[in-house]
N, C-alpha and C. Protein backbone atom coordinates (compact mmCIF):
# COMPACT_ATOMS: atom_id res chain seq x y z
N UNK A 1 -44.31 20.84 -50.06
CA UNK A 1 -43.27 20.03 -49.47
C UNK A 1 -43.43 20.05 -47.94
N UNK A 2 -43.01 18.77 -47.53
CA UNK A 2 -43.46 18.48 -45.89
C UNK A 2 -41.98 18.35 -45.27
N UNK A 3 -41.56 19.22 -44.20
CA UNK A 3 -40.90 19.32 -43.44
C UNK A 3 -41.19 18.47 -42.33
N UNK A 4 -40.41 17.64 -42.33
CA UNK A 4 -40.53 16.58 -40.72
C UNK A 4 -39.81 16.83 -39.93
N UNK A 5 -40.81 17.79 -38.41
CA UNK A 5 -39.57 18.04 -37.14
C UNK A 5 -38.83 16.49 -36.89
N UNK A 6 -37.52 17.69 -36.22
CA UNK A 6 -36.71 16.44 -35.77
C UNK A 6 -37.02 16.57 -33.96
N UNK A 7 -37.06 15.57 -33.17
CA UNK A 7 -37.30 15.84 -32.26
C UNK A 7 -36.34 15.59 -31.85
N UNK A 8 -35.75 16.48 -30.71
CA UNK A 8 -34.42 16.28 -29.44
C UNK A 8 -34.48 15.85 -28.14
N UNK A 9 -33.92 15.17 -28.24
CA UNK A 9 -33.63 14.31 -26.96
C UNK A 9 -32.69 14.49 -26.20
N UNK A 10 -32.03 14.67 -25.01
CA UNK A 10 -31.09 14.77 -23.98
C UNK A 10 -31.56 13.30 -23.20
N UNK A 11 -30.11 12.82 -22.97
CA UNK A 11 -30.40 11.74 -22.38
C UNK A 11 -29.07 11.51 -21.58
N UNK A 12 -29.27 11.88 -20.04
CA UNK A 12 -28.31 11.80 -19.51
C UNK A 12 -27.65 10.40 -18.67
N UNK A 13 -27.01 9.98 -19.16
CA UNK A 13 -26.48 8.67 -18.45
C UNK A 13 -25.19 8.29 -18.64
N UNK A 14 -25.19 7.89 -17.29
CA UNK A 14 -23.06 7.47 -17.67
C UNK A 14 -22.74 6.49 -17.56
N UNK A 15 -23.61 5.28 -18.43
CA UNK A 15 -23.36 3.80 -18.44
C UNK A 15 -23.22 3.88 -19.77
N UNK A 16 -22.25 3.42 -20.55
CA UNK A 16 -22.07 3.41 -21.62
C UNK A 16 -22.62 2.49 -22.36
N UNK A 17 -23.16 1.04 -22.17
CA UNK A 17 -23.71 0.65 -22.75
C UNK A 17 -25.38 1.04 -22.57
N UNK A 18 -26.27 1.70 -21.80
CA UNK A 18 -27.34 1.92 -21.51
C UNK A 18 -27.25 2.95 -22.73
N UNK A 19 -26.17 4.09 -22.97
CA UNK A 19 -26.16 5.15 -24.08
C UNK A 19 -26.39 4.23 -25.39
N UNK A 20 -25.44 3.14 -25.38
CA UNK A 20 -25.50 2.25 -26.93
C UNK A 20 -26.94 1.71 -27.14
N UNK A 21 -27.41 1.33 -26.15
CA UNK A 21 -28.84 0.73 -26.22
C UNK A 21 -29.60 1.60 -26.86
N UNK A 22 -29.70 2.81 -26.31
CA UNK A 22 -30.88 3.83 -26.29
C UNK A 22 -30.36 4.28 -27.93
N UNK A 23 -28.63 4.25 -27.96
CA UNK A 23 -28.66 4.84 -29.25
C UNK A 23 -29.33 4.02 -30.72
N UNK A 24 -29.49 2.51 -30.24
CA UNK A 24 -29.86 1.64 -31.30
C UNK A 24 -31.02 1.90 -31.54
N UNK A 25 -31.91 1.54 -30.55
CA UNK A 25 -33.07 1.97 -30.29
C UNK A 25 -33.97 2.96 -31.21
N UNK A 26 -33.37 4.21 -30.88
CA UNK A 26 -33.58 5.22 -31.73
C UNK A 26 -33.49 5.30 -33.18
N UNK A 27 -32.31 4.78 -33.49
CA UNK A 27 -31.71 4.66 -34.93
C UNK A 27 -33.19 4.13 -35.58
N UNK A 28 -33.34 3.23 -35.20
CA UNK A 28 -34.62 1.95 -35.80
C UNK A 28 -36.23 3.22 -35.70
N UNK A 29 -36.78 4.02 -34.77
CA UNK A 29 -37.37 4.80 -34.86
C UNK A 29 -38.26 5.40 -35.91
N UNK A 30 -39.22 5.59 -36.01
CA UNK A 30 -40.09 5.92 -37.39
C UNK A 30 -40.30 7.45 -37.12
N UNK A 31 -40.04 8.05 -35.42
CA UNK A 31 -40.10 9.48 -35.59
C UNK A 31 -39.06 9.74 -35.81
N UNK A 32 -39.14 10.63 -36.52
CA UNK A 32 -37.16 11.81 -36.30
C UNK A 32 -36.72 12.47 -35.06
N UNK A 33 -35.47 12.24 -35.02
CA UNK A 33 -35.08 12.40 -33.48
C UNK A 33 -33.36 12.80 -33.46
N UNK A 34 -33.15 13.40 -32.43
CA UNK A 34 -31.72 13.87 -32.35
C UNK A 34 -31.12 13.47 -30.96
N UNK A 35 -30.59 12.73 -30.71
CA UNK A 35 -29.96 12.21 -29.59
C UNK A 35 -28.85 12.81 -28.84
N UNK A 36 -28.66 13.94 -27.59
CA UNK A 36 -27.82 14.43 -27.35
C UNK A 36 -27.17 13.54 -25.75
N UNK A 37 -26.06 13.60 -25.42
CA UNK A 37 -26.16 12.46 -25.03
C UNK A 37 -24.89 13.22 -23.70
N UNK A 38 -24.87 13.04 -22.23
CA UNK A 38 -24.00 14.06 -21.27
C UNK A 38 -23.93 13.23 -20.15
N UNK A 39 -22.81 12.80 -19.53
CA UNK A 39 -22.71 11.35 -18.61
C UNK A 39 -22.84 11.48 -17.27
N UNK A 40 -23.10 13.42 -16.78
CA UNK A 40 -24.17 13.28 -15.29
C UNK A 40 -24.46 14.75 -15.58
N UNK A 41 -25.01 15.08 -13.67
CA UNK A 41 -25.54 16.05 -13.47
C UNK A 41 -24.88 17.66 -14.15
N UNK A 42 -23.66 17.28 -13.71
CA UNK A 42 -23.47 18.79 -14.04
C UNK A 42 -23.52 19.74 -15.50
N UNK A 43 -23.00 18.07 -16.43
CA UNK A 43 -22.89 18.22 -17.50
C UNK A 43 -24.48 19.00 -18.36
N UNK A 44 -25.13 17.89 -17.67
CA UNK A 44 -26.54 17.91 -18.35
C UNK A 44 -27.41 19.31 -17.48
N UNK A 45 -26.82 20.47 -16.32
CA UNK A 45 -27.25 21.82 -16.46
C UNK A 45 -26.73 22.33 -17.17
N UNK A 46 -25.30 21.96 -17.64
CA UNK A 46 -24.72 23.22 -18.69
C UNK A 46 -25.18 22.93 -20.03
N UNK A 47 -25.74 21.81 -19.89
CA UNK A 47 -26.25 21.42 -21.53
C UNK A 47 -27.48 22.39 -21.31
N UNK A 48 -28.18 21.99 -20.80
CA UNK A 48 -29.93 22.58 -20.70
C UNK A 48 -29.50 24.66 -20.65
N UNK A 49 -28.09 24.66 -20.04
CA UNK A 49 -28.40 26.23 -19.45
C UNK A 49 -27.35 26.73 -20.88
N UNK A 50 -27.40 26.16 -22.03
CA UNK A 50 -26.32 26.58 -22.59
C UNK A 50 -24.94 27.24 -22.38
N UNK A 51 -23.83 26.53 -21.42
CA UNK A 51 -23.34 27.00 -20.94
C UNK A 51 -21.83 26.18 -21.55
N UNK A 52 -20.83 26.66 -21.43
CA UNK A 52 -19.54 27.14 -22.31
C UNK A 52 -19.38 25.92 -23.41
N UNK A 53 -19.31 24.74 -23.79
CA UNK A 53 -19.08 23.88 -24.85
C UNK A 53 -20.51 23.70 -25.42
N UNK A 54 -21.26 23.92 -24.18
CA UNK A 54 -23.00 23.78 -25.04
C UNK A 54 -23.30 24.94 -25.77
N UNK A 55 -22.95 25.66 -25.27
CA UNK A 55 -23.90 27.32 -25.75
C UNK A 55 -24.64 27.25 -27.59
N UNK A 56 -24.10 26.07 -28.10
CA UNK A 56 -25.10 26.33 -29.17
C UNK A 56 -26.53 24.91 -29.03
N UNK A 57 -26.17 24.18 -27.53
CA UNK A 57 -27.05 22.99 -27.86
C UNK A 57 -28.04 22.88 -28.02
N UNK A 58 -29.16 21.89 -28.63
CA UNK A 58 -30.73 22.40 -29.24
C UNK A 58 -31.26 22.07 -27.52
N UNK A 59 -32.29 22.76 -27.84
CA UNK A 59 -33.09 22.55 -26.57
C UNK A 59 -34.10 20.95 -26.51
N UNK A 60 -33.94 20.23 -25.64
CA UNK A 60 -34.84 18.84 -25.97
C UNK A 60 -36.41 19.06 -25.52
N UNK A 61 -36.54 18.28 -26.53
CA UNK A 61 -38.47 17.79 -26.19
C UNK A 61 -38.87 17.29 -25.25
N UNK A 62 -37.66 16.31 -24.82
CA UNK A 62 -37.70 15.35 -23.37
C UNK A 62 -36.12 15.36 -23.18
N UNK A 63 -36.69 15.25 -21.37
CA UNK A 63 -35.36 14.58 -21.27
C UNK A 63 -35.19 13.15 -20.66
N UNK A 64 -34.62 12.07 -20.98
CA UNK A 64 -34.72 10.74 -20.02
C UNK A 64 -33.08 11.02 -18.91
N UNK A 65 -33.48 10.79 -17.81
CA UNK A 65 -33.31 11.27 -17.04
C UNK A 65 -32.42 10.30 -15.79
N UNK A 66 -31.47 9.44 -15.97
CA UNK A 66 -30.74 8.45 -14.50
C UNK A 66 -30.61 9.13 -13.47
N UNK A 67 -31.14 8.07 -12.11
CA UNK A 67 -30.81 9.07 -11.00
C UNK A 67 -29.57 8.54 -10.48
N UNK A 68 -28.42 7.63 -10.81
CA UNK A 68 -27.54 7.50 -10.31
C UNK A 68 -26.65 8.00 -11.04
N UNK A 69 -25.98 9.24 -10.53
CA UNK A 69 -25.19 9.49 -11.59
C UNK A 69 -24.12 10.26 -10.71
N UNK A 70 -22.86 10.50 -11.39
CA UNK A 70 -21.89 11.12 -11.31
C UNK A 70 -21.49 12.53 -10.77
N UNK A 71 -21.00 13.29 -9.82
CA UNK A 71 -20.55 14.69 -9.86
C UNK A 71 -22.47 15.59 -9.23
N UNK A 72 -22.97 15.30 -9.89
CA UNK A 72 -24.53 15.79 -9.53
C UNK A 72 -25.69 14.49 -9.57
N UNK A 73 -26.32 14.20 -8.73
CA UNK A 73 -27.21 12.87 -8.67
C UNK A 73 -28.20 13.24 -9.18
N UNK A 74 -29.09 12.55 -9.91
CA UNK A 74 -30.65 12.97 -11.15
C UNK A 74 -31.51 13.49 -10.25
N UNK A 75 -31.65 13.03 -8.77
CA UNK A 75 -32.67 13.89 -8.45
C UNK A 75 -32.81 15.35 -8.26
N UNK A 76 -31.13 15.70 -7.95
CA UNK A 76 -30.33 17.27 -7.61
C UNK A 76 -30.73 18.05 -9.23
N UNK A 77 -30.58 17.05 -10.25
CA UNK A 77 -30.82 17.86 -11.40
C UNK A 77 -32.29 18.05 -11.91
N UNK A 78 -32.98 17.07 -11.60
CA UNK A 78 -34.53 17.22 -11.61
C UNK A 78 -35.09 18.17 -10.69
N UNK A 79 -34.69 18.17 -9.78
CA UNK A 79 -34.90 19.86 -8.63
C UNK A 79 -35.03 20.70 -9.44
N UNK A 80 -33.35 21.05 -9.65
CA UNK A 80 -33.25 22.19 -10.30
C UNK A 80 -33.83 22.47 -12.07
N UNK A 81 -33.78 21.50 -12.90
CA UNK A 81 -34.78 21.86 -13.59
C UNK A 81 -36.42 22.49 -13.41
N UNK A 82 -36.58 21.77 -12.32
CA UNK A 82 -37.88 21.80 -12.16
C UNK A 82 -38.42 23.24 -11.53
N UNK A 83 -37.45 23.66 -10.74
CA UNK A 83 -37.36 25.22 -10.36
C UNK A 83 -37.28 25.79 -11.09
N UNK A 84 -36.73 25.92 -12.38
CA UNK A 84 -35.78 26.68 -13.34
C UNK A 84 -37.02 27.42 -14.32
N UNK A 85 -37.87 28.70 -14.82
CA UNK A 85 -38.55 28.89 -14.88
C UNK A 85 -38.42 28.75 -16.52
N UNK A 86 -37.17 28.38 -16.91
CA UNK A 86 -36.82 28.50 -18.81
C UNK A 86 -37.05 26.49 -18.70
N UNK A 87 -36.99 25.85 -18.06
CA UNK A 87 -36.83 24.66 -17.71
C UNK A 87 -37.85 23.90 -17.88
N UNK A 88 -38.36 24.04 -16.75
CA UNK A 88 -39.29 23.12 -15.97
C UNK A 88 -40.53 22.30 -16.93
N UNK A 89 -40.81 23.09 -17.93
CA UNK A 89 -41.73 22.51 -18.58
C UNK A 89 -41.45 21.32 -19.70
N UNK A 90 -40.12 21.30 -19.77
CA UNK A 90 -39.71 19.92 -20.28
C UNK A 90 -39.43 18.80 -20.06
N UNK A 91 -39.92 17.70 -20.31
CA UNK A 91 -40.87 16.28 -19.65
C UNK A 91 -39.48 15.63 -18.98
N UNK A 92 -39.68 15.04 -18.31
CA UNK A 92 -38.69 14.29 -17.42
C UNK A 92 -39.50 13.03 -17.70
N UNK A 93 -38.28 12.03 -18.26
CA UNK A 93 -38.32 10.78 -17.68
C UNK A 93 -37.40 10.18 -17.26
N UNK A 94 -37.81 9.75 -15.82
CA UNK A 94 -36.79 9.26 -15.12
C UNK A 94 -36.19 7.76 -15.68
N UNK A 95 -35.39 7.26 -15.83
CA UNK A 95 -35.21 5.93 -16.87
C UNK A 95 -34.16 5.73 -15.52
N UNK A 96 -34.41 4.76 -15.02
CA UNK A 96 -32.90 4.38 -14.07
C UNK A 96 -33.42 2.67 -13.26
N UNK A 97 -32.40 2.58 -12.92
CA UNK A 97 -32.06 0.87 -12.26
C UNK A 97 -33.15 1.07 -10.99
N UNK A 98 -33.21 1.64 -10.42
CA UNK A 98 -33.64 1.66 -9.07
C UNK A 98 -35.19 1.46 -8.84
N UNK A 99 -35.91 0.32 -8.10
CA UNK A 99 -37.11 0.42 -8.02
C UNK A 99 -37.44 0.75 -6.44
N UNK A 100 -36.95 1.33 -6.13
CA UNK A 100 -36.90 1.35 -4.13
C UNK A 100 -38.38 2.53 -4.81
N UNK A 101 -39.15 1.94 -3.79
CA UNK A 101 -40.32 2.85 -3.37
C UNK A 101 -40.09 4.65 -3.47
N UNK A 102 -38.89 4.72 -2.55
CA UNK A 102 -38.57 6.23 -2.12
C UNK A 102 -38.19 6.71 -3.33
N UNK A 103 -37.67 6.16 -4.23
CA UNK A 103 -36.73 7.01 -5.04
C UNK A 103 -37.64 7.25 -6.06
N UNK A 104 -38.94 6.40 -6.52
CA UNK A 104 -40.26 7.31 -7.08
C UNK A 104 -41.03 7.70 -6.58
N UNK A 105 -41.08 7.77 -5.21
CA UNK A 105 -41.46 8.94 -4.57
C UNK A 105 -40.97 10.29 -4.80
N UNK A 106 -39.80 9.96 -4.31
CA UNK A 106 -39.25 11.65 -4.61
C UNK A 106 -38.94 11.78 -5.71
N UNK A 107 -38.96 11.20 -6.88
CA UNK A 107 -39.13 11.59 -8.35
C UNK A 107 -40.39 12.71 -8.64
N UNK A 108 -41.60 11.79 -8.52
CA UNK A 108 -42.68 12.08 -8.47
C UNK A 108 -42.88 13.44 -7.82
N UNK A 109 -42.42 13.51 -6.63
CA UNK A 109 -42.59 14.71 -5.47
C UNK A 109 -41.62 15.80 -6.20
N UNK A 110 -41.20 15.51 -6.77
CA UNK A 110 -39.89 16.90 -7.86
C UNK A 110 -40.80 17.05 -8.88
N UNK A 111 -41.41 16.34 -9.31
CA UNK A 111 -42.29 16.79 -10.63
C UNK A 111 -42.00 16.12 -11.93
N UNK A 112 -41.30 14.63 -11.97
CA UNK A 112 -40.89 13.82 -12.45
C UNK A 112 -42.16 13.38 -13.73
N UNK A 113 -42.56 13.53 -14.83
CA UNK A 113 -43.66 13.19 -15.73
C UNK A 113 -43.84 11.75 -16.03
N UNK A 114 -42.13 11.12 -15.88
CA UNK A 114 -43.14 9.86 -15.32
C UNK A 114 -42.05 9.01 -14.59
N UNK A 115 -41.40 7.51 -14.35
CA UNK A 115 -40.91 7.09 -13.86
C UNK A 115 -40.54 5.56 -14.30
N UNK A 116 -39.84 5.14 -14.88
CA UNK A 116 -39.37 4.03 -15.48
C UNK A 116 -38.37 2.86 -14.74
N UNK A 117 -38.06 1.95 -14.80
CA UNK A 117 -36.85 1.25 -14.26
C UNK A 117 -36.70 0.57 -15.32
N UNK A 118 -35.26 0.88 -15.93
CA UNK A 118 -34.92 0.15 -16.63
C UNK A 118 -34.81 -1.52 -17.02
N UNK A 119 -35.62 -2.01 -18.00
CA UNK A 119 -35.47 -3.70 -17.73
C UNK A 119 -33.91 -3.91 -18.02
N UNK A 120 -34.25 -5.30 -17.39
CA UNK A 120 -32.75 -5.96 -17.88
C UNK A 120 -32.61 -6.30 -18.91
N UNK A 121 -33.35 -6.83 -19.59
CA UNK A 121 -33.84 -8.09 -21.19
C UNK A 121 -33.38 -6.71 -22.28
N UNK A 122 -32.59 -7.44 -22.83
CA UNK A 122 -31.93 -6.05 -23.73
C UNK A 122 -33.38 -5.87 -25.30
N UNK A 123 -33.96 -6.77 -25.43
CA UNK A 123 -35.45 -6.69 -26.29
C UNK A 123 -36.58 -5.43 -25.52
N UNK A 124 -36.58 -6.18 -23.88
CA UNK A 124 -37.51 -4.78 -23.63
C UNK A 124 -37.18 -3.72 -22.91
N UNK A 125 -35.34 -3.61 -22.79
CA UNK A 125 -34.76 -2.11 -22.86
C UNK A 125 -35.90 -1.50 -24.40
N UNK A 126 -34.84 -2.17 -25.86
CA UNK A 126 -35.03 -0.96 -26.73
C UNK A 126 -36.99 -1.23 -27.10
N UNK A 127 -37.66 -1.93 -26.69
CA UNK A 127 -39.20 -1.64 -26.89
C UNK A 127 -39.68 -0.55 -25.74
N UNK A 128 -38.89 -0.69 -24.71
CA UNK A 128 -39.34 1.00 -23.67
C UNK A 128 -39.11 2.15 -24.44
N UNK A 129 -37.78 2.39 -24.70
CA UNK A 129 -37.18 3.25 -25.59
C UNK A 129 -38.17 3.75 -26.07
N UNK A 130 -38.64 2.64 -27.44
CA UNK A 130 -39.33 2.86 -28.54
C UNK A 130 -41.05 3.38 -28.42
N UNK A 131 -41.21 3.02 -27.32
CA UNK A 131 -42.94 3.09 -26.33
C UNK A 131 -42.67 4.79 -26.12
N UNK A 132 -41.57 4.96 -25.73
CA UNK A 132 -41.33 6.28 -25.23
C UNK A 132 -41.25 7.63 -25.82
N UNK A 133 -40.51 7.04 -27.18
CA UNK A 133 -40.43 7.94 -28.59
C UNK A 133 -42.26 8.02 -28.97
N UNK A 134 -42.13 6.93 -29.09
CA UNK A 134 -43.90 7.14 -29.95
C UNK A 134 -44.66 7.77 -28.55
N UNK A 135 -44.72 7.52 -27.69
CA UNK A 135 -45.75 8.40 -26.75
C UNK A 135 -45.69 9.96 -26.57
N UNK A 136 -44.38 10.06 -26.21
CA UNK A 136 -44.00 11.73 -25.83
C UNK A 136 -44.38 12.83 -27.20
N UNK A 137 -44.07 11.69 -28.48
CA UNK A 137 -43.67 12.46 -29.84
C UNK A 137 -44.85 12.18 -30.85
N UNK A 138 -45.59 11.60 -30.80
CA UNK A 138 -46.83 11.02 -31.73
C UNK A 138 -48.18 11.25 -30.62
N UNK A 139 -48.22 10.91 -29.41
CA UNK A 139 -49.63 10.76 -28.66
C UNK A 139 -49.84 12.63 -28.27
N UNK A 140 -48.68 12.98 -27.23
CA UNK A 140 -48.87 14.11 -26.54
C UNK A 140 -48.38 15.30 -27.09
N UNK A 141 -49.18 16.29 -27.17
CA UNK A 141 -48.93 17.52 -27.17
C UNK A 141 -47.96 18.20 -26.27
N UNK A 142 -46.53 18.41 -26.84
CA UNK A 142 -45.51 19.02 -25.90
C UNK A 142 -45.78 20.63 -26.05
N UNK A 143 -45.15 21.23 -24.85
CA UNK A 143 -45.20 22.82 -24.72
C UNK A 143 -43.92 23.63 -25.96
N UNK A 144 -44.71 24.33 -25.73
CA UNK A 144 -43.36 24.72 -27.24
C UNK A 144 -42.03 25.09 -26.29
N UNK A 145 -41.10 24.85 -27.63
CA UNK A 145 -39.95 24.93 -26.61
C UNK A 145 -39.37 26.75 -27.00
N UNK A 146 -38.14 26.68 -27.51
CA UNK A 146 -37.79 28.60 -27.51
C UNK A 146 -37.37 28.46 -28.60
């Protein structure tokens, strides 16, 4: 008998329909996947650091990653993941509105694995999505997690 991992996802964003997108998206998916879902920065260290409502949350394979966000901004949390020595080795993708030069720069310069701008065309929102699942989870070899 064949056990099929489920793969976890953290996906921090506090646009509620960008969450519905990504959640359709997924649904349709041929890998298995677990969608955890935290609407900014701060939320999404206490998710990653298991900390008081998280403390049982799974650890993700990836994380997709907005840099405009709420209370803590994505790049403040990509820092600090990226410092974080239980952390750092889990893939960042940055998924966000913004195409300004600087702001994948300093993605990139944090240690960002890769860098996305969200389309508008709600067809090639969920085909990024779906490019994204099959690459991270079918092409590449991820680091084990704990």
């Amino acid at each position: 008998m064949t056990i099929l991992r489920v793969f976890q996802i953290l996906l921090v964003e506090d646009n509620p329909g960008y969450v519905r997108l990504t959640e359709e998206a997924l649904k349709e998916s041929t890998v298995p996947n677990n969608l955890s879902v935290v609407p900014d920065g701060v939320e999404a260290l206490a998710f990653l650091r298991r900390k008081g409502k998280y403390a049982q949350a799974p650890r993700p394979d990836i994380i997709l990653l907005d840099l405009n966000l709420p209370r803590k901004h994505g790049k403040d949390v990509l820092a600090e993941i990226k410092n974080d020595n239980d952390l750092k080795r889990i893939p960042i993708i940055v998924l966000t509105v913004s195409s300004a030069e600087q702001d994948i720069l300093t993605s990139y310069n944090l240690h960002a694995n890769c860098y996305i701008v969200k389309p508008n065309d709600l067809d090639r929102f969920i085909a990024v999505i779906r490019s994204i699942v099959d690459f991270w989870f079918m092409v590449v070899n991820l680091p084990p997690g704990d």
